[in-house]
PDB file of N, CA and C in Angstrom:
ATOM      1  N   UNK A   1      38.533  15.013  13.560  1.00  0.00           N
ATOM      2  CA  UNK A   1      37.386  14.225  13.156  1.00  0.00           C
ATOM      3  C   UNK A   1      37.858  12.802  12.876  1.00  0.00           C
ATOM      4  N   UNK A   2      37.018  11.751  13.211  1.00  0.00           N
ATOM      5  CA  UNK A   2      37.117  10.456  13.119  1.00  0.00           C
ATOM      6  C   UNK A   2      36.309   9.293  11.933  1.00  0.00           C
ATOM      7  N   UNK A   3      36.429   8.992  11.320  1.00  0.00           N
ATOM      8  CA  UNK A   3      35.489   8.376  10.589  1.00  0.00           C
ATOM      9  C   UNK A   3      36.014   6.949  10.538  1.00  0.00           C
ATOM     10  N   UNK A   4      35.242   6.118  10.646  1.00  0.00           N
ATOM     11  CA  UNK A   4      35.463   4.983  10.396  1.00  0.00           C
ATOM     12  C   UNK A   4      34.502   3.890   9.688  1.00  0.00           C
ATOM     13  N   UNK A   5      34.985   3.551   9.135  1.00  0.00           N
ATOM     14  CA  UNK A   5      34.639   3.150   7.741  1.00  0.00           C
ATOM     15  C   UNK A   5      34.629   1.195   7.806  1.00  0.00           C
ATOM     16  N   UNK A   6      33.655   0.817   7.570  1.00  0.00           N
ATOM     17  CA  UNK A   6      33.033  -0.666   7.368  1.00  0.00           C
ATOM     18  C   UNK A   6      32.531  -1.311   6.793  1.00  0.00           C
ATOM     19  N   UNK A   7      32.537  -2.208   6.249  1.00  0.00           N
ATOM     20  CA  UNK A   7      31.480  -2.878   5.266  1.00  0.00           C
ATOM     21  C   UNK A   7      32.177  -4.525   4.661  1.00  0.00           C
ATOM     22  N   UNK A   8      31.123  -4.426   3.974  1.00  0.00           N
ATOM     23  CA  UNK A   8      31.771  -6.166   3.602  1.00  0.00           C
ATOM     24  C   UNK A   8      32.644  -6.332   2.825  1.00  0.00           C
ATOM     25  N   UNK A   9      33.599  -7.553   2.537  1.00  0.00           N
ATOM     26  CA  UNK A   9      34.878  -8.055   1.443  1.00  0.00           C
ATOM     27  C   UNK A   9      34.468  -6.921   0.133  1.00  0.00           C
ATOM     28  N   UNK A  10      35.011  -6.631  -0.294  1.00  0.00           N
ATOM     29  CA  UNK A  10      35.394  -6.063  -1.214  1.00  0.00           C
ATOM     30  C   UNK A  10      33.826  -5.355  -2.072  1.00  0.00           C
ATOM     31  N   UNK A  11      33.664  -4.424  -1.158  1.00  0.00           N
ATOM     32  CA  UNK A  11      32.538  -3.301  -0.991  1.00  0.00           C
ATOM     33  C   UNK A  11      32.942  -1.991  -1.273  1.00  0.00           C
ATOM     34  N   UNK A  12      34.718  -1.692  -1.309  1.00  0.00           N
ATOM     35  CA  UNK A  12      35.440  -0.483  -1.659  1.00  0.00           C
ATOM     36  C   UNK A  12      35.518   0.049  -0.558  1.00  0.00           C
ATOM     37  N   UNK A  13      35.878  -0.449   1.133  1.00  0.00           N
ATOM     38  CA  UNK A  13      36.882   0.433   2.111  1.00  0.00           C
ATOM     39  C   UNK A  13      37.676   1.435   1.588  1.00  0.00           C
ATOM     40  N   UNK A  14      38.831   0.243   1.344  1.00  0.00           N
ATOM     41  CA  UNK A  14      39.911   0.325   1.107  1.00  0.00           C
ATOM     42  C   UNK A  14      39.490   1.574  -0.274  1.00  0.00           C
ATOM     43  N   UNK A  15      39.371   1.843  -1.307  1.00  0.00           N
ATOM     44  CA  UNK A  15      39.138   2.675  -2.212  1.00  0.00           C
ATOM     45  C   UNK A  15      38.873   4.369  -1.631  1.00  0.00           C
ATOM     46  N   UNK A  16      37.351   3.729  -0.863  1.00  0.00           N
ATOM     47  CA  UNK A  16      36.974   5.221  -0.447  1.00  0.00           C
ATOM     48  C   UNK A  16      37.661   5.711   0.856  1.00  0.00           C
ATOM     49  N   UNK A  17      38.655   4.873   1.325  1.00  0.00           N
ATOM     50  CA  UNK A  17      39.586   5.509   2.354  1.00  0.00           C
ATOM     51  C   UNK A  17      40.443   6.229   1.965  1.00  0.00           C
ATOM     52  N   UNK A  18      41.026   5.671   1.309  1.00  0.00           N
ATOM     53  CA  UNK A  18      42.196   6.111   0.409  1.00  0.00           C
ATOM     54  C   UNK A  18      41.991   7.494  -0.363  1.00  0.00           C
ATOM     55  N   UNK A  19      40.552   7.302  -0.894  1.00  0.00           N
ATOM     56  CA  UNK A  19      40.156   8.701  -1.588  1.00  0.00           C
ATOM     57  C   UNK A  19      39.656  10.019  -0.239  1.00  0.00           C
ATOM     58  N   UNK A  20      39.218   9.161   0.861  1.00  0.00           N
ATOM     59  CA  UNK A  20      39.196  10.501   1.644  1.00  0.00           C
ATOM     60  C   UNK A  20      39.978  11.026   2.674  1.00  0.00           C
ATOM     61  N   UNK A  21      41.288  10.191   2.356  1.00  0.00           N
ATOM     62  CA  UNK A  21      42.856  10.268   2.817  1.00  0.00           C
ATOM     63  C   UNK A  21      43.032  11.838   2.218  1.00  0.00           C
ATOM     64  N   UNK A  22      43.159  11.302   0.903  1.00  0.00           N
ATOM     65  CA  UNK A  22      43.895  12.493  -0.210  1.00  0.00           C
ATOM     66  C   UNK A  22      43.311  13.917   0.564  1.00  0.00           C
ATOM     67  N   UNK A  23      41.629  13.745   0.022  1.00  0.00           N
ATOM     68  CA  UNK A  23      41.066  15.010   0.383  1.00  0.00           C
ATOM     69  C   UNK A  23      40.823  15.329   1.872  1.00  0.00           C
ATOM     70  N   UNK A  24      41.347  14.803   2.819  1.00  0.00           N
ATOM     71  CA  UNK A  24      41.164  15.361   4.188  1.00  0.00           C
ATOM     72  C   UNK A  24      42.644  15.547   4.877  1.00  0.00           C
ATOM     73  N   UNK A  25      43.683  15.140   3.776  1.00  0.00           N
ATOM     74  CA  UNK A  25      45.454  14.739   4.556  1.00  0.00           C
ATOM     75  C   UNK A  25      45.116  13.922   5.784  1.00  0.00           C
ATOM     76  N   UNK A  26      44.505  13.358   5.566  1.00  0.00           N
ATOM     77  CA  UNK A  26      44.105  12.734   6.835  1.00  0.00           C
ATOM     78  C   UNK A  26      45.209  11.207   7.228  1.00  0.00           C
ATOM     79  N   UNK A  27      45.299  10.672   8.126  1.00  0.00           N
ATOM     80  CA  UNK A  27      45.841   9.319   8.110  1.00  0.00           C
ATOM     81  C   UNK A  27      45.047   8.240   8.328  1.00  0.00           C
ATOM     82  N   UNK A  28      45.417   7.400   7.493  1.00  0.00           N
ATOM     83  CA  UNK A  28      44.806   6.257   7.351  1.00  0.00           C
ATOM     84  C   UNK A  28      45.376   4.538   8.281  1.00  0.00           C
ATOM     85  N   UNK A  29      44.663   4.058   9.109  1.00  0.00           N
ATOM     86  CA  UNK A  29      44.612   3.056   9.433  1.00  0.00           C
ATOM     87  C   UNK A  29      43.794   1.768   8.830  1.00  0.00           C
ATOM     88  N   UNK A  30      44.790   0.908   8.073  1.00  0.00           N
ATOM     89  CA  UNK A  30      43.835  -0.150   7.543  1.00  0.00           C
ATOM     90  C   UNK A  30      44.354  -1.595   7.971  1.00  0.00           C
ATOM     91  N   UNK A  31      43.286  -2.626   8.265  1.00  0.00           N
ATOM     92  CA  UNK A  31      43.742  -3.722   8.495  1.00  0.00           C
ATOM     93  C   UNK A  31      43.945  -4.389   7.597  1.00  0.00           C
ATOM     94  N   UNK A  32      43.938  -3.941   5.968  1.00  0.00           N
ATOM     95  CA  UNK A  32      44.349  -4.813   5.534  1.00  0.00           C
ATOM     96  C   UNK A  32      46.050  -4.276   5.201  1.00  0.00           C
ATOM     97  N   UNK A  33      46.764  -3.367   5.262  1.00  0.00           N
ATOM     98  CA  UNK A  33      48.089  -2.729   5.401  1.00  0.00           C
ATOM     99  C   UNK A  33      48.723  -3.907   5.916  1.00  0.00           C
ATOM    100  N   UNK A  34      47.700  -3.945   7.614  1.00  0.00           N
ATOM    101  CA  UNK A  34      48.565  -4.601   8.694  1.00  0.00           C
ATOM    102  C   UNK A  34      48.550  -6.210   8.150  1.00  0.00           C
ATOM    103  N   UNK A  35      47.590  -6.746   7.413  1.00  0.00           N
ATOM    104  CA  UNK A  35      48.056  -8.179   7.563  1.00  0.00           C
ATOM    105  C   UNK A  35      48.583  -8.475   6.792  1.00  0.00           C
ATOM    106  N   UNK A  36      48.632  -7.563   5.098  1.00  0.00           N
ATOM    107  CA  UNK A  36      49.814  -8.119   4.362  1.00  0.00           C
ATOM    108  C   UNK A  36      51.192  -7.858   5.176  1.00  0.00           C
ATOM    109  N   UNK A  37      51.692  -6.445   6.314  1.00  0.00           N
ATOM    110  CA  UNK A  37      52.929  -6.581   6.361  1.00  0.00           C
ATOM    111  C   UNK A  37      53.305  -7.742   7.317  1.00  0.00           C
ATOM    112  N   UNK A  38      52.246  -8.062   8.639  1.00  0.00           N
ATOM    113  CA  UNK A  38      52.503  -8.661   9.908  1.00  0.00           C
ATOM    114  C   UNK A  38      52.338 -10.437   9.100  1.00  0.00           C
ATOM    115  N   UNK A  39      51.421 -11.027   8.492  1.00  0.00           N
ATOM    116  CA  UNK A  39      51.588 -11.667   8.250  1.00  0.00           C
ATOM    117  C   UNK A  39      51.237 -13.345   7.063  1.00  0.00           C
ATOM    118  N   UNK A  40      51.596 -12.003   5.976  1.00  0.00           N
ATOM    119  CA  UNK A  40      51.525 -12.697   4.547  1.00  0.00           C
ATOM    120  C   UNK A  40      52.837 -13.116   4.295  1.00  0.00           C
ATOM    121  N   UNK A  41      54.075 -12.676   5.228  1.00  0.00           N
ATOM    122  CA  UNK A  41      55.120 -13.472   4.654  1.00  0.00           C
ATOM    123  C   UNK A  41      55.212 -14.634   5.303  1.00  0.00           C
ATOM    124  N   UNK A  42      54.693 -15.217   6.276  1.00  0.00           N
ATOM    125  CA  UNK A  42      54.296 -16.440   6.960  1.00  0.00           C
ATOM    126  C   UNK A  42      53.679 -17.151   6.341  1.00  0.00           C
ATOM    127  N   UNK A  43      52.799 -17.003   5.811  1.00  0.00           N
ATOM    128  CA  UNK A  43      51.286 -17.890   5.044  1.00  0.00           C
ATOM    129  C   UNK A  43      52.261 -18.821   4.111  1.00  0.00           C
ATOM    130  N   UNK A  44      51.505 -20.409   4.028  1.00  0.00           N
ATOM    131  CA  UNK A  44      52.176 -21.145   3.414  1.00  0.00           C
ATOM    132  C   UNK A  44      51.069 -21.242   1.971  1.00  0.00           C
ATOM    133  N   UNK A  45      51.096 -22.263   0.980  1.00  0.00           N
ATOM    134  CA  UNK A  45      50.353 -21.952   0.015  1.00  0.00           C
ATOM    135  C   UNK A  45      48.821 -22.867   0.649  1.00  0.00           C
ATOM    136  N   UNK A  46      48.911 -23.401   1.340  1.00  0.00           N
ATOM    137  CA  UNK A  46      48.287 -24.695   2.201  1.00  0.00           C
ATOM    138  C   UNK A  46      47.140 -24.060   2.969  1.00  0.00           C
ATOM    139  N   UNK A  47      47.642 -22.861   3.499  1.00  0.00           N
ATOM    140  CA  UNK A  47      46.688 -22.330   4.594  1.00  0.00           C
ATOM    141  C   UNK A  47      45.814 -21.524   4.105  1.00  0.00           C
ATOM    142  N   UNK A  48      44.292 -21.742   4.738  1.00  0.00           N
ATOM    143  CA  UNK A  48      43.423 -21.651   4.081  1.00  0.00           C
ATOM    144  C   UNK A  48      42.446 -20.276   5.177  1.00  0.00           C
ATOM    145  N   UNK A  49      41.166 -20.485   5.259  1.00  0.00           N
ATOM    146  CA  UNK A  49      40.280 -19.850   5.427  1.00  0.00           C
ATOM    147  C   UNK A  49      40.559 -19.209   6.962  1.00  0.00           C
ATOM    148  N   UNK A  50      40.755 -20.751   7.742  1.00  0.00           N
ATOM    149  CA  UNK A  50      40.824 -20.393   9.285  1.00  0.00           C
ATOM    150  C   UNK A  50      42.305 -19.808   9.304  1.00  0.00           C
ATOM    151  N   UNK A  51      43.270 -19.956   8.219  1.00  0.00           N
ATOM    152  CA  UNK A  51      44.440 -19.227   8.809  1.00  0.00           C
ATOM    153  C   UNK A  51      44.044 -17.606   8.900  1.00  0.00           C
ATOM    154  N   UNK A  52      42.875 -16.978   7.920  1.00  0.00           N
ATOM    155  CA  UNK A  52      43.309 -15.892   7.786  1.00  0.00           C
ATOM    156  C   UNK A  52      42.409 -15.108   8.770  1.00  0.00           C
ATOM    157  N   UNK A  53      41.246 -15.927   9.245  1.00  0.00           N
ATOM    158  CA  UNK A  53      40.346 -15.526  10.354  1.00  0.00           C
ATOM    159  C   UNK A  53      41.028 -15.373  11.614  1.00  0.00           C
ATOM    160  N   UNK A  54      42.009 -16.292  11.755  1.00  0.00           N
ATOM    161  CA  UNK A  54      42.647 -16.058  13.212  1.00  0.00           C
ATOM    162  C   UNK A  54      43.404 -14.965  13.213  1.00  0.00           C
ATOM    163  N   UNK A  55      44.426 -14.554  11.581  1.00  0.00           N
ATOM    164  CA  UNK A  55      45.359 -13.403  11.891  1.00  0.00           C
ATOM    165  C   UNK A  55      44.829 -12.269  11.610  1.00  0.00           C
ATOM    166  N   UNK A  56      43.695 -11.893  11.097  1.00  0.00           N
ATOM    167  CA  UNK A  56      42.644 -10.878  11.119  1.00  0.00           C
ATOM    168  C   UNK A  56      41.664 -10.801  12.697  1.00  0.00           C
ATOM    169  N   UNK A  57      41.262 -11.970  13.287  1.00  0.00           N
ATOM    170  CA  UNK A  57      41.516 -11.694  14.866  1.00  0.00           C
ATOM    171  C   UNK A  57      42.448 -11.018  15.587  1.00  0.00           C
ATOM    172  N   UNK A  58      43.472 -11.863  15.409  1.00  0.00           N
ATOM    173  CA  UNK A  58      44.853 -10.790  16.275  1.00  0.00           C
ATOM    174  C   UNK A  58      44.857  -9.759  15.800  1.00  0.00           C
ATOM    175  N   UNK A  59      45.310  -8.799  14.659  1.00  0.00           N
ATOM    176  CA  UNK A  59      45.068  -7.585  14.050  1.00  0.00           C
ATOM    177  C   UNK A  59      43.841  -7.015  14.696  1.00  0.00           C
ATOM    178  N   UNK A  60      42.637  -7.231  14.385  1.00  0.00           N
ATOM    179  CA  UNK A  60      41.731  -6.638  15.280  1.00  0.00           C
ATOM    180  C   UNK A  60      42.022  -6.286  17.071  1.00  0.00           C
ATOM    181  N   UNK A  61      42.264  -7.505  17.510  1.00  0.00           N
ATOM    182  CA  UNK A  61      42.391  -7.249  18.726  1.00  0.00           C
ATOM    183  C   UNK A  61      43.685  -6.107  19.061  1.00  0.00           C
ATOM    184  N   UNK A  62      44.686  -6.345  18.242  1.00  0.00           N
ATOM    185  CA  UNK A  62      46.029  -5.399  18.533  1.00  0.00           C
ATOM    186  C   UNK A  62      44.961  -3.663  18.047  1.00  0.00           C
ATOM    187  N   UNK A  63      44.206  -3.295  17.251  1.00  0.00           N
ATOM    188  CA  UNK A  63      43.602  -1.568  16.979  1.00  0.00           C
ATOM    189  C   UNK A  63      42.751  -1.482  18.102  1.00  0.00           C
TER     190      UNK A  63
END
């Protein structure tokens, strides 16, 4: 089974994924995992809105 899960900034994805991780052992794919590891160690303190739209583009496009 597949579920995938959407909604706006901070609406609780991330929460109720996590909670129906536990109860299904299921695995979890999240984009936000991927952009703190791929690329929050890049980000300068400077970069702003469009930096994070473009690397949340690429992330999207890479799932």
């Amino acid at each position: 089974m597949l579920h995938l899960i959407v909604g706006n900034t901070g609406s609780g994805k991330t929460t109720y994924s996590n909670e129906l991780k536990s109860k299904t052992k299921g695995v979890l794919f999240s984009i936000d995992t991927w952009n703190k590891t791929l690329f929050l160690p890049d980000k300068s303190p400077t970069d702003g809105r469009e930096w994070f739209l473009e690397h949340i583009e690429r992330s999207e496009n890479i799932i």
